[in-house]
Protein backbone atom coordinates (compact mmCIF):
# COMPACT_ATOMS: atom_id res chain seq x y z
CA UNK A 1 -5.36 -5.90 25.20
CA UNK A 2 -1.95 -4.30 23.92
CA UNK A 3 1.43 -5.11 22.41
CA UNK A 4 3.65 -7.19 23.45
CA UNK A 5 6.08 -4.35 25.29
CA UNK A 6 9.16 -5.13 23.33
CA UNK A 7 7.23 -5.49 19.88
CA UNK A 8 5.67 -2.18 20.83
CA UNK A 9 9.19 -0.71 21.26
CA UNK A 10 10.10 -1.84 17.88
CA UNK A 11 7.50 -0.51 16.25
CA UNK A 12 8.16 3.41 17.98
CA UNK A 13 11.93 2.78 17.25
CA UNK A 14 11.46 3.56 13.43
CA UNK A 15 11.59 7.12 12.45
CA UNK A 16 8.90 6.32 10.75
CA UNK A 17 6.68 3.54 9.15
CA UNK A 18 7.02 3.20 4.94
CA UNK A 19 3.33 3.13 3.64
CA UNK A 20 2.80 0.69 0.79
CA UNK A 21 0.42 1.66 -1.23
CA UNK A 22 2.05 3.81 -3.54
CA UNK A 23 4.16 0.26 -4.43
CA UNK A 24 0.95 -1.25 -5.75
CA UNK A 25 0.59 1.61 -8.36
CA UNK A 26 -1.78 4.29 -6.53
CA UNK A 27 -2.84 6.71 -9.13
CA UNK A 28 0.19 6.14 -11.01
CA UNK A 29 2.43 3.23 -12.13
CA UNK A 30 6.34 2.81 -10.09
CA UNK A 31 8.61 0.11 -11.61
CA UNK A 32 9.60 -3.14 -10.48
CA UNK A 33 13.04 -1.39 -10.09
CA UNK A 34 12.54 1.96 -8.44
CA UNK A 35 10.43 -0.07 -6.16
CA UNK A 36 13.09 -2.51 -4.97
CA UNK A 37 15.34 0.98 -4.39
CA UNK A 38 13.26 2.52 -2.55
CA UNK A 39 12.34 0.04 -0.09
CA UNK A 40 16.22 -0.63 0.15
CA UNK A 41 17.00 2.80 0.66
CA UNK A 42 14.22 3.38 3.48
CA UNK A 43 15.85 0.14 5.45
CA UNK A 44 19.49 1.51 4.78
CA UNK A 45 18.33 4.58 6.13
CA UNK A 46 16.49 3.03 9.30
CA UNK A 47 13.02 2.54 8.67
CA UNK A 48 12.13 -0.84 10.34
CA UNK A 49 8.45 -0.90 10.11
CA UNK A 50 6.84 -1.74 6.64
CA UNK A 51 3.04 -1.73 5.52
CA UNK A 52 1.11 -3.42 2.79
CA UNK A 53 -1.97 -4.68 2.22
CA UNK A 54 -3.80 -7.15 -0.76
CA UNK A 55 -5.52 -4.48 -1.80
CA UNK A 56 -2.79 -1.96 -3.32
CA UNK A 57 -2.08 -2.78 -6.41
CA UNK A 58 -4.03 -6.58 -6.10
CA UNK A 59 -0.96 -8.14 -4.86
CA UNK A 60 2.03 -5.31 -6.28
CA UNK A 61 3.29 -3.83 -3.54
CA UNK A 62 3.33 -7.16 -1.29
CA UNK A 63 5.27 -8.66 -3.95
CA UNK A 64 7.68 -5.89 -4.31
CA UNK A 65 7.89 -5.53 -0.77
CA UNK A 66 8.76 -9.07 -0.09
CA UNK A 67 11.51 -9.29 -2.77
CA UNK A 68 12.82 -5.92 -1.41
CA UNK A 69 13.09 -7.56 2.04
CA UNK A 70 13.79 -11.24 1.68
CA UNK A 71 17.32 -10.87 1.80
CA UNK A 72 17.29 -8.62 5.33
CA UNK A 73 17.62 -10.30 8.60
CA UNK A 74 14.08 -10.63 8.99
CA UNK A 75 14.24 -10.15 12.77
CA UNK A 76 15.22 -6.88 12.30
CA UNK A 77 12.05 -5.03 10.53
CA UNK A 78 8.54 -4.78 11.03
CA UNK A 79 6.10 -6.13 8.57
CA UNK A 80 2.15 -5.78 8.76
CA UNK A 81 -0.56 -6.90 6.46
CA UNK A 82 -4.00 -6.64 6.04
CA UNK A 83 -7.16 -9.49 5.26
CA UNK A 84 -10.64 -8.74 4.39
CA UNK A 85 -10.18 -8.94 0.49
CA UNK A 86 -9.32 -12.22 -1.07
CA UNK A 87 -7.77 -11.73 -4.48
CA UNK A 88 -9.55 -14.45 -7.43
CA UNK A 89 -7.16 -14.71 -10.66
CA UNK A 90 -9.30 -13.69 -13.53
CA UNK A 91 -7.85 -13.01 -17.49
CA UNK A 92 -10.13 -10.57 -18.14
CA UNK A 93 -8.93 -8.47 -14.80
CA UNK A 94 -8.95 -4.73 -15.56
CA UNK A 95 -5.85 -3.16 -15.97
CA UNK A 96 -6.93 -0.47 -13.37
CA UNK A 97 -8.94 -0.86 -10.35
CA UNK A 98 -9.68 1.15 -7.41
CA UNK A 99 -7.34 4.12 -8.19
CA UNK A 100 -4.46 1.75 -8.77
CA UNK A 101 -3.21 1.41 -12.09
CA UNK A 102 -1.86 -1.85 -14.29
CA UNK A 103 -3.05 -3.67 -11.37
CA UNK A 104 -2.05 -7.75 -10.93
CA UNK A 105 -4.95 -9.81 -12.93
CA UNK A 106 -7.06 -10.55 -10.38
CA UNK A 107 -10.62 -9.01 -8.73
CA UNK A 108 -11.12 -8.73 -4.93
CA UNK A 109 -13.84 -10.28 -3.14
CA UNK A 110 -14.72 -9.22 0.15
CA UNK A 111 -14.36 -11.90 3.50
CA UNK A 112 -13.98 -10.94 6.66
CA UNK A 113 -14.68 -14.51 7.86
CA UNK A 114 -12.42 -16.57 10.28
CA UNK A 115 -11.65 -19.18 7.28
CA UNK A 116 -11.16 -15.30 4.36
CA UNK A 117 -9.13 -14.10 7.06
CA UNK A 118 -7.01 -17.15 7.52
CA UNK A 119 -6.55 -17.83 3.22
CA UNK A 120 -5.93 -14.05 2.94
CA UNK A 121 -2.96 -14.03 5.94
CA UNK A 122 -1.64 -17.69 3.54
CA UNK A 123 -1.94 -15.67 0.10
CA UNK A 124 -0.30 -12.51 1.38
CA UNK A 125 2.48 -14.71 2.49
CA UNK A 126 2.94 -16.33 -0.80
CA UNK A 127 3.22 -12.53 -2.21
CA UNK A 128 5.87 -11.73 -0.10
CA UNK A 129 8.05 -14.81 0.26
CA UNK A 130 7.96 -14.82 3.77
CA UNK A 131 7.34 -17.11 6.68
CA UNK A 132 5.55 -14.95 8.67
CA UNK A 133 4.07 -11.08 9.32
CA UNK A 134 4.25 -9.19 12.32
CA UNK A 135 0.62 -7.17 12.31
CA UNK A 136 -2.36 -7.94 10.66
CA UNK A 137 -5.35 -5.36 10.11
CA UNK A 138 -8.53 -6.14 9.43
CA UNK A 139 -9.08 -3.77 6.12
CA UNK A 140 -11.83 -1.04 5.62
CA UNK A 141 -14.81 -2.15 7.14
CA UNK A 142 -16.19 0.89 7.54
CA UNK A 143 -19.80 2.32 5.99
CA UNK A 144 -18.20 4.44 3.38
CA UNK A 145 -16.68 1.27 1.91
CA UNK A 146 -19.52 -1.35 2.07
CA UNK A 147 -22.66 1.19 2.36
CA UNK A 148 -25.96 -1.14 3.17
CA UNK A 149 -24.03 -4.15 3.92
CA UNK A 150 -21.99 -2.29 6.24
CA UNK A 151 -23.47 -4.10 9.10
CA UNK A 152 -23.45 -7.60 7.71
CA UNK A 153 -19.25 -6.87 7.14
CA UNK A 154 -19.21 -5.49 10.41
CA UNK A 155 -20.48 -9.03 11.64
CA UNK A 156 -18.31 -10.84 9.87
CA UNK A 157 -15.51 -9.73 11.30
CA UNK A 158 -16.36 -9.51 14.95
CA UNK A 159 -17.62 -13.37 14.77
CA UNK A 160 -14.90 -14.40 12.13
CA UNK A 161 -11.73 -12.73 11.06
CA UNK A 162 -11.05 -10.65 14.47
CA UNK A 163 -11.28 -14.25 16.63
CA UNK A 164 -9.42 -16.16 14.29
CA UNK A 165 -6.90 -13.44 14.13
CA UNK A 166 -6.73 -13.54 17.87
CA UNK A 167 -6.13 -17.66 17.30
CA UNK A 168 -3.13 -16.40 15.20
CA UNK A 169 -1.67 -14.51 18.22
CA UNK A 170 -2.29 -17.32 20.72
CA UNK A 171 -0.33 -19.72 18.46
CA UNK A 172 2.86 -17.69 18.16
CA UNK A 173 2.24 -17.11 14.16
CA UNK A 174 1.53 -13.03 14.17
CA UNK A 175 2.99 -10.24 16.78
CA UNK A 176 -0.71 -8.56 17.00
CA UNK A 177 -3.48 -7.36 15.07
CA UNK A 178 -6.39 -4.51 15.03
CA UNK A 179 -8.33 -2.60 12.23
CA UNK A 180 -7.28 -1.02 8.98
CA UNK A 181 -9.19 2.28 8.64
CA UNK A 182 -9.68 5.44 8.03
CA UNK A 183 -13.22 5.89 9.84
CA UNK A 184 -13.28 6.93 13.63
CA UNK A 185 -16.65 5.30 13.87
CA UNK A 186 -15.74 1.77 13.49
CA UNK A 187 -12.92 2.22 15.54
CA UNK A 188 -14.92 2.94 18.57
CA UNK A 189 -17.64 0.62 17.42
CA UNK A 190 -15.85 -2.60 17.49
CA UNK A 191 -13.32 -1.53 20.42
CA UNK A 192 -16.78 -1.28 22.45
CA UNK A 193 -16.86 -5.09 21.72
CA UNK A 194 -13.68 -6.63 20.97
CA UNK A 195 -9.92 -6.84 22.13
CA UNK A 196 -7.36 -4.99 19.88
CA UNK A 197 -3.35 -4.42 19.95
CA UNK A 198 -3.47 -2.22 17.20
CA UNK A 199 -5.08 0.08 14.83
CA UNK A 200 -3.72 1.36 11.67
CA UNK A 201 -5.57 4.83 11.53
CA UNK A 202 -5.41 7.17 8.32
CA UNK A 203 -5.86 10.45 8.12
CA UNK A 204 -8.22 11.20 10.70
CA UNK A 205 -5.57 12.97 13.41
CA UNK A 206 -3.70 15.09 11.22
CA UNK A 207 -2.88 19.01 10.78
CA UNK A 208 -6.16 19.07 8.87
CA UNK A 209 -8.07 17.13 10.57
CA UNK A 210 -8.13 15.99 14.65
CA UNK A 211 -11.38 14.21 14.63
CA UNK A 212 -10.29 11.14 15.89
CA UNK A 213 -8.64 13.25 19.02
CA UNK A 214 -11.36 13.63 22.13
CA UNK A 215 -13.10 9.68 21.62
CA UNK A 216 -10.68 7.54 19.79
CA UNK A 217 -6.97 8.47 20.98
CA UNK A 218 -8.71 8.91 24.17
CA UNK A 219 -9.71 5.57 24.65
CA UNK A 220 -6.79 3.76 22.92
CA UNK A 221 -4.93 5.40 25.47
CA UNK A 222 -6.76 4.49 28.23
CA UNK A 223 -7.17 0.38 26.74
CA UNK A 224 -3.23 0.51 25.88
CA UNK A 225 -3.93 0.26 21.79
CA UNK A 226 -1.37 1.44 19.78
CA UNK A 227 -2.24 4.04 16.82
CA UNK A 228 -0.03 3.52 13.68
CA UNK A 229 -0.89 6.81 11.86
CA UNK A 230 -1.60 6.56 7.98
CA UNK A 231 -1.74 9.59 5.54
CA UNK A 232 -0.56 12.53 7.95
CA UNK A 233 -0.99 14.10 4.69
CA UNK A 234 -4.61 13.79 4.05
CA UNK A 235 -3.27 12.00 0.56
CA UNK A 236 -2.35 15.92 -0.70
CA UNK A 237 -3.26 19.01 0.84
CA UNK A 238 -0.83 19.10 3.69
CA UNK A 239 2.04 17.97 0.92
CA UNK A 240 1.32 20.73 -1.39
CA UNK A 241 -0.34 22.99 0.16
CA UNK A 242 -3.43 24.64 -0.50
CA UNK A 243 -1.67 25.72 -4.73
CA UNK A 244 -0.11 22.35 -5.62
CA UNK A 245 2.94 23.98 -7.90
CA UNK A 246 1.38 21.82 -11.13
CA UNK A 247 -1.86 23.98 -10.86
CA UNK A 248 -3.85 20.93 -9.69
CA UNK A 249 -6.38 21.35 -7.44
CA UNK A 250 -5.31 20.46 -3.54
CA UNK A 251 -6.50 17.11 -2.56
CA UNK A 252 -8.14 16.21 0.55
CA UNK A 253 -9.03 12.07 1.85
CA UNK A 254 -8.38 11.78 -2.18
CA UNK A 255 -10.84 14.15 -3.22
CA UNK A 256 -10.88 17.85 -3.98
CA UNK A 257 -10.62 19.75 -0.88
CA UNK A 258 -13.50 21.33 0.31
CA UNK A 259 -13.52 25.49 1.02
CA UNK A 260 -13.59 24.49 4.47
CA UNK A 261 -10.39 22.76 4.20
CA UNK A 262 -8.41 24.83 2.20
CA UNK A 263 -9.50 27.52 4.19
CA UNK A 264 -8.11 25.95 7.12
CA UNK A 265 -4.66 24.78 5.56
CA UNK A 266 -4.19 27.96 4.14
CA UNK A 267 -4.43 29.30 7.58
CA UNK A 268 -1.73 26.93 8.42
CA UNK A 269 0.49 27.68 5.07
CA UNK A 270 0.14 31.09 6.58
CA UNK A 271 1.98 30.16 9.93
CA UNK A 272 4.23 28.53 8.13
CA UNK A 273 5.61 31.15 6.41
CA UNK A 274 5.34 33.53 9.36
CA UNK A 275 7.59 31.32 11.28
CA UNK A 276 9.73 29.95 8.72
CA UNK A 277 8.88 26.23 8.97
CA UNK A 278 7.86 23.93 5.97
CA UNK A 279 4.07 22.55 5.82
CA UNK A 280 5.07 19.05 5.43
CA UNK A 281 7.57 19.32 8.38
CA UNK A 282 4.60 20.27 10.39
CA UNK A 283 2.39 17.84 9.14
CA UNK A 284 4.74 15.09 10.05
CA UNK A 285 6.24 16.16 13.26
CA UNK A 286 2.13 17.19 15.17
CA UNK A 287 0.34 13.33 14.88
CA UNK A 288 3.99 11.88 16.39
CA UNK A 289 3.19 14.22 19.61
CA UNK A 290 0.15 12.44 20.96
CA UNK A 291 1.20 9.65 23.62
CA UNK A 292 -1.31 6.89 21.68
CA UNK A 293 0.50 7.20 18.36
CA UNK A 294 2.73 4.62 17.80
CA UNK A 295 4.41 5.73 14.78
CA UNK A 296 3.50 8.20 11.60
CA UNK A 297 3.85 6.18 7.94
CA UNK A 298 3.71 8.72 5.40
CA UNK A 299 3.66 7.18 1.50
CA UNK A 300 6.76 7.50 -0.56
CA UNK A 301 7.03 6.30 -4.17
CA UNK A 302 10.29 7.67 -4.50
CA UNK A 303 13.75 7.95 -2.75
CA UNK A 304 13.69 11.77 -3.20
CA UNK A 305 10.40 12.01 -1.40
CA UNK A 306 11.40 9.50 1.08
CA UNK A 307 15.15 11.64 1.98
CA UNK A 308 12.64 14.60 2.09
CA UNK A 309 10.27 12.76 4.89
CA UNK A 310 13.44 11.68 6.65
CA UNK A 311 14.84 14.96 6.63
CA UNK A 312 11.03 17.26 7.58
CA UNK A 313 10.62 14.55 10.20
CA UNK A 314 13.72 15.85 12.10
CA UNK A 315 13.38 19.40 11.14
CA UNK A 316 13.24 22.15 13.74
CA UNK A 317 10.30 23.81 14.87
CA UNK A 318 10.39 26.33 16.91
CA UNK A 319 7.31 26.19 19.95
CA UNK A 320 6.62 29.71 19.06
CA UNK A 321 4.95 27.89 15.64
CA UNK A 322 2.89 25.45 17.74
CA UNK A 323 1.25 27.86 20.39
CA UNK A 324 0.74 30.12 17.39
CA UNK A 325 -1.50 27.12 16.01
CA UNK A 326 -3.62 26.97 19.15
CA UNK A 327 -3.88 30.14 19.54
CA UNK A 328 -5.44 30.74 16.64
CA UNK A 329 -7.74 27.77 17.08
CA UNK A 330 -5.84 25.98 14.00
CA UNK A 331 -5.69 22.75 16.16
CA UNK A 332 -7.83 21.41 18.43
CA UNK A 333 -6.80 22.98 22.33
CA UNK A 334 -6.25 19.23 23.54
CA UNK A 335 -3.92 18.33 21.11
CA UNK A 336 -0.55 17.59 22.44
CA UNK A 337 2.05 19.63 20.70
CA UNK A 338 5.65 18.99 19.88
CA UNK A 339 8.40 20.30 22.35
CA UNK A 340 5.36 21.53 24.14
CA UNK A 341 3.56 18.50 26.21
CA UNK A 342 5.77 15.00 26.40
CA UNK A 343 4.95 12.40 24.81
C-alpha cells in the first residue's frame, strides 16, 4: 500500500513537519498564547504538515493546535493524529503525567481496538475543532511501552484498530494511516503482516543513530511507505551537543546519553567544527537525504527555535563535511548523504 500520490506530494512539500508534543507541555509548561504564535508563525512561514497526538499533554497540544488552525483554509495543511490511548475525565487527574506537565484532567487507557480506535479518531476531533484529519498513527505499541502485554497490544491492533483504520480510508474520512513509533522492531513486525501508507518513525535514523537504515527504510522503500521522521534530534544530544551550555547532562531517546553516544556525537561536534557547519544543521539536513523519508518534524516550543530549524534546514554544507562522516565511519556507509546521492 502507499499514499495517495498527490497527498504524498503534500506532505514532502513542507520544509518540514511541526512536532506537537512540546504543545502538550513536554517536560515543561508553554502557554495557551505562545502556543497559538507559534503554530501561526510555522504556517506563515510554510510549514503545511502538523502532528499531534492524545497523548501529549492528555488533550493540550490537539486543542491548541486546532484553535491555531481553525481559521486556515483547511485544504491547505496537513494534519495527523494518533489512537491507541483513550483519554477518561477524572478530578483527581495528576497535574503531571508521563513527562508532561499541568496535563488536561484526565488518565489514558490503552485500546488499540477497531471500536478505541474509532472513539479516539471522534475525541481527537472534538480537541481540535475539526471535521476531519489527514493521517492517523497507531501510537507506541512497541515492547518498551507495554512490556508483557506487548503481544496482547500487538493483537489488538492488527485485528482491531489497523482494519478499522483501513475502513476509515475506504470511506473517504482520513488521507492514510500507519504506526506511531519509535521501535524498528514493530515496524517490521506488523509490515510483515499488514498494509501501511505511513509510518511516523522517531529517532531511530538520525546522526546518532541509523538503526532503522539496512531493514526498515529498506523495505518501506521497496513497499512504497512513506517515513515521516520524528526527533532527528534524539530529544537532545544532537541539539546541544555533547556540553549542553546550562551544564546539563546531554540527553539521548530522553535519557542520559550513554559513553557510547557521546562518544560518537562528540566525534561528530568534532567535524563540525573542522568544517565550519553547525550540529543541528547536520542533524536536520542527513535523515531528509534518504529516498523513503517523507519529511523530518523536529519539535519547537518556541518561534526562536522554530526560525532557527527553518534557517539550519537550508544551511549550507559543504560535501567535503559528509564524506568526512563516512570516512571516518561516523555514519553508516549506506546512508545516502546530502548533495552526495539524490534523493
Amino acid at each position: 500500500m502507499a499514499l495517495n500520490a498527490a497527498l504524498l506530494a503534500r506532505l514532502r512539500a513542507s520544509p518540514f513537519g511541526f512536532g506537537g508534543a512540546p504543545l502538550g507541555n513536554l517536560f515543561r509548561a508553554v502557554s495557551d498564547a505562545a502556543a497559538a504564535a507559534l503554530v501561526g508563525h510555522a504556517y506563515d512561514a510554510g510549514v503545511r504538515y502538523f502532528d499531534t497526538a492524545p497523548h501529549y499533554g492528555h488533550g493540550r497540544s490537539e486543542r491548541r493546535i486546532g484553535d491555531a488552525l481553525r481559521a486556515r483554509p483547511r485544504d491547505d495543511y496537513l494534519l495527523s493524529t494518533k489512537v491507541g490511548r483513550l483519554l477518561e475525565p477524572r478530578a483527581d487527574a495528576p497535574r503531571d503525567q508521563h513527562g508532561y506537565v499541568d496535563t488536561l484532567p484526565f488518565v489514558q487507557r490503552y485500546d488499540y481496538g477497531a471500536k478505541g480506535a474509532r472513539r479516539s479518531l471522534e475525541d481527537s476531533l472534538q480537541r481540535l475543532g475539526l471535521a476531519r484529519v489527514d493521517l492517523v498513527y497507531v501510537h507506541d505499541i512497541d515492547r518498551d511501552t507495554h512490556g508483557d502485554a506487548h503481544a496482547q497490544r500487538v493483537a489488538e491492533a492488527l485485528d482491531g484498530g489497523l482494519p478499522a483504520l483501513a475502513g476509515l480510508k475506504a470511506e473517504g474520512k482520513i488521507g492514510g494511516y500507519g504506526l506511531g513509533v519509535n521501535d524498528v522492531a514493530i515496524c517490521l513486525q506488523v509490515l510483515g503482516v499488514a498494509d501501511l501508507d505511513v509510518i511516523l518513525l522517531a529517532g531511530r535514523y538520525t546522526l546518532a543513530d541509523q538503526s532503522a537504515l539496512l531493514e526498515l527504510l529498506s523495505e518501506c522503500d521497496r513497499k512504497g511507505v512513506a517515513i515521516v521522521l520524528g526527533g532527528p534530534f534524539n530529544s537532545g544530544i544532537l541539539a546541544t551537543g555533547t556540553r549542553p551550555a546550562d551544564g546539563s547532562l546531554p540527553y539521548f531517546n530522553y535519557a542520559p546519553a550513554s559513553p557510547t553516544i557521546v562518544e560518537r556525537v562528540a566525534a561528530i561536534e568534532h567535524a563540525c567544527v573542522e568544517f565550519g557547519v553547525p550540529l543541528q544543521a547536520a542533524a536536520l539536513q542527513f535523515p531528509a537525504a534518504h529516498p523513503a523519508i517523507a519529511t523530518v518534524i523536529p519539535g519547537a516550543r518556541s518561534v526562536a527555535e522554530l526560525d532557527a530549524n527553518l534557517r539550519l534546514s537550508r544551511a549550507p554544507i559543504p560535501r567535503e563535511f559528509w564524506s568526512a562522516l563516512r570516512e571516518r565511519a561516523l555514519v553508516d556507509p549506506c546512508s545516502p548523504l546530502p548533495g552526495i546521492e539524490a534523493r
